[in-house]
Protein backbone atom coordinates (compact mmCIF):
# COMPACT_ATOMS: atom_id res chain seq x y z
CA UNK A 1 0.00 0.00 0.00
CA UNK A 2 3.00 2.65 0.73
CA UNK A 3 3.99 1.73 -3.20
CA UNK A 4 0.57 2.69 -4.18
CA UNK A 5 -0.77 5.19 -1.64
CA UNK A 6 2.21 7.16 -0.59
CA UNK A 7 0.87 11.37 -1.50
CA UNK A 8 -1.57 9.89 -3.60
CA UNK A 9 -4.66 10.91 -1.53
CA UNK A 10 -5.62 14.75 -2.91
CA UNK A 11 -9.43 14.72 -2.70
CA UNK A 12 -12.00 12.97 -0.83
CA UNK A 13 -12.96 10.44 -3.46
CA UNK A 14 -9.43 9.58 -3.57
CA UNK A 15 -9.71 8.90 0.29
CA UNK A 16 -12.66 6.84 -0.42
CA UNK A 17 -10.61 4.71 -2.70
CA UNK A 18 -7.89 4.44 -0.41
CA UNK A 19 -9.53 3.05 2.30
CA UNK A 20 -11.43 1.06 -0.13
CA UNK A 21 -7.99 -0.61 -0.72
CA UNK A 22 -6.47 -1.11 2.30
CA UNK A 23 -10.12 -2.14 4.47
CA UNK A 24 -8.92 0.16 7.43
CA UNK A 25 -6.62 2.62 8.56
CA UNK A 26 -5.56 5.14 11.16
CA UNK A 27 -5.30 8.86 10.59
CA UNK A 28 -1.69 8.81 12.14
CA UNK A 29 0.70 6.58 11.69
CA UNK A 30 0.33 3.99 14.59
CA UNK A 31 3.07 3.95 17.40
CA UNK A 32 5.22 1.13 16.80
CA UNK A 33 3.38 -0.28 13.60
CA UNK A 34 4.59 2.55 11.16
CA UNK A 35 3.77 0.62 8.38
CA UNK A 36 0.44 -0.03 9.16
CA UNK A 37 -1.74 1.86 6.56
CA UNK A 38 -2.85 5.51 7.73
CA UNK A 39 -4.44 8.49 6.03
CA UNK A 40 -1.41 10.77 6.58
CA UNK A 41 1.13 8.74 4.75
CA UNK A 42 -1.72 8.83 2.16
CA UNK A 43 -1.84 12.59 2.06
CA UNK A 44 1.58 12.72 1.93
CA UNK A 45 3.04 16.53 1.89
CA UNK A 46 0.58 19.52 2.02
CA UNK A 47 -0.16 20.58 -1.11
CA UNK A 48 -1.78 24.11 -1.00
CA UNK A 49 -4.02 23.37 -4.55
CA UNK A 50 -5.69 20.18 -2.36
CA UNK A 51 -9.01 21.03 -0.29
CA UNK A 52 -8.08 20.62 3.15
CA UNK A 53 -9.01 16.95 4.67
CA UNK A 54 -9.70 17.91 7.74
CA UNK A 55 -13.42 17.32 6.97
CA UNK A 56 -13.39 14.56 5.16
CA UNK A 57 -13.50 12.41 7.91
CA UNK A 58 -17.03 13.44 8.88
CA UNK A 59 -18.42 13.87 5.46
CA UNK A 60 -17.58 10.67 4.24
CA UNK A 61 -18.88 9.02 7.10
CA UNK A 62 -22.23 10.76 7.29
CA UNK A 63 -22.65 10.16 3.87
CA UNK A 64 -22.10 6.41 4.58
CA UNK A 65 -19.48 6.33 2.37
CA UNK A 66 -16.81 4.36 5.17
CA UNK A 67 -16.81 4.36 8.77
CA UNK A 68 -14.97 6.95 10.72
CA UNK A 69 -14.39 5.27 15.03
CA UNK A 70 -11.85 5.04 17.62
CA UNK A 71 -11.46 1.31 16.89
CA UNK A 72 -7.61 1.48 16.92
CA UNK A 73 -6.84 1.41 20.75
CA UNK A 74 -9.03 4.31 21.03
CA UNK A 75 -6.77 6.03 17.94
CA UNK A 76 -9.13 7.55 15.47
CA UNK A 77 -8.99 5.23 12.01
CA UNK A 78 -11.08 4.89 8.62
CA UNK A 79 -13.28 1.80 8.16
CA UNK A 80 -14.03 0.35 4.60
CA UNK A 81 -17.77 -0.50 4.70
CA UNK A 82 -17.19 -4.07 3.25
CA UNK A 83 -14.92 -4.42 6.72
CA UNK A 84 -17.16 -2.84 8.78
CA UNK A 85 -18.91 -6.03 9.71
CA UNK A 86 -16.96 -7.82 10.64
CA UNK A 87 -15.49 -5.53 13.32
CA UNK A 88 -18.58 -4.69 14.45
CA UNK A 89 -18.76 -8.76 14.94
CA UNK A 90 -15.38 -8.80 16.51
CA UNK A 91 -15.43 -5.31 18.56
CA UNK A 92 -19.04 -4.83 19.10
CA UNK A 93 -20.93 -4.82 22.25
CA UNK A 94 -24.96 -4.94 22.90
CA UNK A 95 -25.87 -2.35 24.52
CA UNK A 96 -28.70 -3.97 26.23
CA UNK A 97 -26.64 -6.94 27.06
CA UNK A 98 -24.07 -4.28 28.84
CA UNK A 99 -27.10 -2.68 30.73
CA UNK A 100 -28.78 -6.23 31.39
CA UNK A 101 -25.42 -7.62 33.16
CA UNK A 102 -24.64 -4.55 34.75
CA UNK A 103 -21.46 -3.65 32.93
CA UNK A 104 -22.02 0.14 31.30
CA UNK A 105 -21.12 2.76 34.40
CA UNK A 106 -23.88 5.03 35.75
CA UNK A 107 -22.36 7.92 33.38
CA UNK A 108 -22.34 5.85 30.18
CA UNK A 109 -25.84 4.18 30.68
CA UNK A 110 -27.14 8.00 31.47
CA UNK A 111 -25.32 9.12 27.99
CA UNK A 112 -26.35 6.04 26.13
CA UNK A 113 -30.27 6.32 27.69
CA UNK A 114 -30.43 10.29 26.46
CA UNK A 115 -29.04 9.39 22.70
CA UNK A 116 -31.56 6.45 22.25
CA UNK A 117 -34.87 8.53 23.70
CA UNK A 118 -33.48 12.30 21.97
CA UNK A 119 -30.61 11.10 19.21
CA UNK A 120 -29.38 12.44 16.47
CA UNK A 121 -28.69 15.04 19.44
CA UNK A 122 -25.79 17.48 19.12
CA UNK A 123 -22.81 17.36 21.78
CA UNK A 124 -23.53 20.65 23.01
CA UNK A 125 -27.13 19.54 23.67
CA UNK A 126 -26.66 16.31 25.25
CA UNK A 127 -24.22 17.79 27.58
CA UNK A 128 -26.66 20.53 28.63
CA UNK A 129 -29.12 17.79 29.93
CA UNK A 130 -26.68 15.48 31.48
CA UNK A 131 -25.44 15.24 35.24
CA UNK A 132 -21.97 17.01 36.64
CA UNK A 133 -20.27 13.33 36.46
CA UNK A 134 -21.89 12.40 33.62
CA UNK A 135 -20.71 15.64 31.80
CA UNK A 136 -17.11 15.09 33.09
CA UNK A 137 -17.16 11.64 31.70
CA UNK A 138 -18.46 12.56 28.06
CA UNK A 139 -15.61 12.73 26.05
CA UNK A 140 -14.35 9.65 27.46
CA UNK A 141 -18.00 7.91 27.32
CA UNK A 142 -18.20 8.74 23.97
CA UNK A 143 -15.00 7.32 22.72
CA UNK A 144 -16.05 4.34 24.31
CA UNK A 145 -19.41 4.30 22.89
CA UNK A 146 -18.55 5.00 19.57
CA UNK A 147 -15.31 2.29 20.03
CA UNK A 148 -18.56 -0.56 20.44
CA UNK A 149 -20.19 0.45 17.61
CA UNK A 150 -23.32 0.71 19.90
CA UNK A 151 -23.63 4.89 18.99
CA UNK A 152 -22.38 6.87 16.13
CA UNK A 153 -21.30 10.45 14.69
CA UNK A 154 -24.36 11.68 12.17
CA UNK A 155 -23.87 14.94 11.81
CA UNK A 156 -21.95 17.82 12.78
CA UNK A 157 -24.06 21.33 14.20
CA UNK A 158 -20.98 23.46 12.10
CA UNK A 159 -17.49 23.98 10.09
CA UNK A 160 -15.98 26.87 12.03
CA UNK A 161 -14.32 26.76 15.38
CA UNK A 162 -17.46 28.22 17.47
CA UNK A 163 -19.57 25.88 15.68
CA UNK A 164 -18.44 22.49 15.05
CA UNK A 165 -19.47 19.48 16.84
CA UNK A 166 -20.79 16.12 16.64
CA UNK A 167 -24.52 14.62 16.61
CA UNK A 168 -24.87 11.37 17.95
CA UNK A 169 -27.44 8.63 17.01
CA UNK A 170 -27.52 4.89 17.53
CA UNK A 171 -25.49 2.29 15.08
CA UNK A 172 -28.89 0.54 15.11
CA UNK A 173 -30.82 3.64 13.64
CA UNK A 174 -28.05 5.11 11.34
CA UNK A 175 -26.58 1.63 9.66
CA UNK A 176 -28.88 -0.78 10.69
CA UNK A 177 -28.40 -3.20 7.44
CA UNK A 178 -24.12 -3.04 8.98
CA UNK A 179 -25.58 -4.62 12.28
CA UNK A 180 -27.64 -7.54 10.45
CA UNK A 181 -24.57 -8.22 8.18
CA UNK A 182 -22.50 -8.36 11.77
CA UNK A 183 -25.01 -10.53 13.12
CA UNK A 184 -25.05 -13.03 10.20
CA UNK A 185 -20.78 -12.95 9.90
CA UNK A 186 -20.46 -13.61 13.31
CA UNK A 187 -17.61 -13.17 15.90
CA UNK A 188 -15.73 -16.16 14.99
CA UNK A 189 -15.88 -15.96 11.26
CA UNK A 190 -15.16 -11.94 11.63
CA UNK A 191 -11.69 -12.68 13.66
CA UNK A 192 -10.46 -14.88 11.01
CA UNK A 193 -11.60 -12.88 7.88
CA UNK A 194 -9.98 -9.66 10.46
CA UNK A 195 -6.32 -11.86 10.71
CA UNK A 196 -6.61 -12.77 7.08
CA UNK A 197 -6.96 -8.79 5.80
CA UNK A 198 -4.00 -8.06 8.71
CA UNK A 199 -1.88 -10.12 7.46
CA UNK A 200 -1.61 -9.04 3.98
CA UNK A 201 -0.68 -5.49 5.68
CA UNK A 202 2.44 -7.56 7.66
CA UNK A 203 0.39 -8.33 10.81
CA UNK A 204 0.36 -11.89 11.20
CA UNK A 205 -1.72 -13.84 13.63
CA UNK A 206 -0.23 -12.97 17.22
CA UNK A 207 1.28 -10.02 16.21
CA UNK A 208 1.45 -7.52 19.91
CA UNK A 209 -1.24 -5.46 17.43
CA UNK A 210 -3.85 -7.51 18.29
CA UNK A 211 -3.48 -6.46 22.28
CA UNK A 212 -2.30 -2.93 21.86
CA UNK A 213 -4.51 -2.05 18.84
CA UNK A 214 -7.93 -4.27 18.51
């Protein structure tokens, strides 16, 4: 992929394409897996003539186009949507099953409880509604959240400084057909088709990445 992808990347549909290719990447290079693929060898150097990427991350993603989470070890990374599946099987959690067996704190099952009765919400709304601990906790909440695949960025409220943000919805209401696909891959099946895409990339089964980065 560095052959093929090194500066390539100068507009979003060649972003698309990229992570089309590769399956899944990380915006940064990854500490201590530098060859892992990532959107900022892709980019390469700036080039002034290029639109800025900063917002292709959320456009693409809200447009369904490839999955934008914090499935790297809680880095931020690029999901193809034909991969999505299966680490949704392999990463996933239920939230109901979290809630049933006690396992979501009091500050996440408050968050997760206001995005399924209000969501798509905006951040700066849901905050406004939410406890003192739960508010401290967001941030961190959300990552976590979002890491499960049990909520989701669907919006944002703005593209300035002031004004951006992030509206949150359920994975079940925005990409419901990527949850039935999940369900019918399965976790097993998802691991191995997950170490078989790795290891094309140089990450072979019981690589450390597997218990510093999934």
């Amino acid at each position: 992929w560095l052959a093929r992808w090194t500066g390539a990347v100068r507009t979003p549909a060649d972003m698309l394409r990229f992570v089309d290719d590769v399956g899944c990447c990380t915006r940064q290079a990854l500490p201590g897996f530098p060859d892992f693929p990532n959107q900022q060898a892709a980019l390469g150097d700036p080039d002034p003539m290029s639109p800025d990427p900063w917002f292709w991350k959320d456009d693409l993603h809200i447009q369904k186009h490839l999955c934008y989470t914090r499935v790297f070890g809680g880095r931020p990374g690029f999901l193809s949507y034909t991969l999505l599946p299966a680490m949704i099987a392999a990463n996933g959690a239920a939230a109901d099953e979290l809630l049933f067996n006690g396992a979501m704190s009091p500050a996440a099952r408050e968050i997760y409880v206001a995005i399924e009765k209000l969501g798509p919400i905006p951040i700066r709304d849901l905050k406004r509604m939410l406890s003192a601990d739960a508010r401290r906790a967001a941030t961190r909440v959300l990552h976590t959240l979002d890491r499960q695949f049990i909520i989701t960025k669907t919006g944002i409220t703005g593209r300035t400084l002031g004004s951006y943000g992030y509206v949150w919805d359920l994975v079940e209401r925005f990409a419901p057909d990527m949850l039935d696909a999940a369900d019918r891959l399965g976790r097993d099946a998802a691991m191995e088709l997950i170490r078989q895409h790795l290891a094309a990339f140089g990450v072979p089964p019981g690589s450390p990445f597997y218990q510093k980065v999934l």
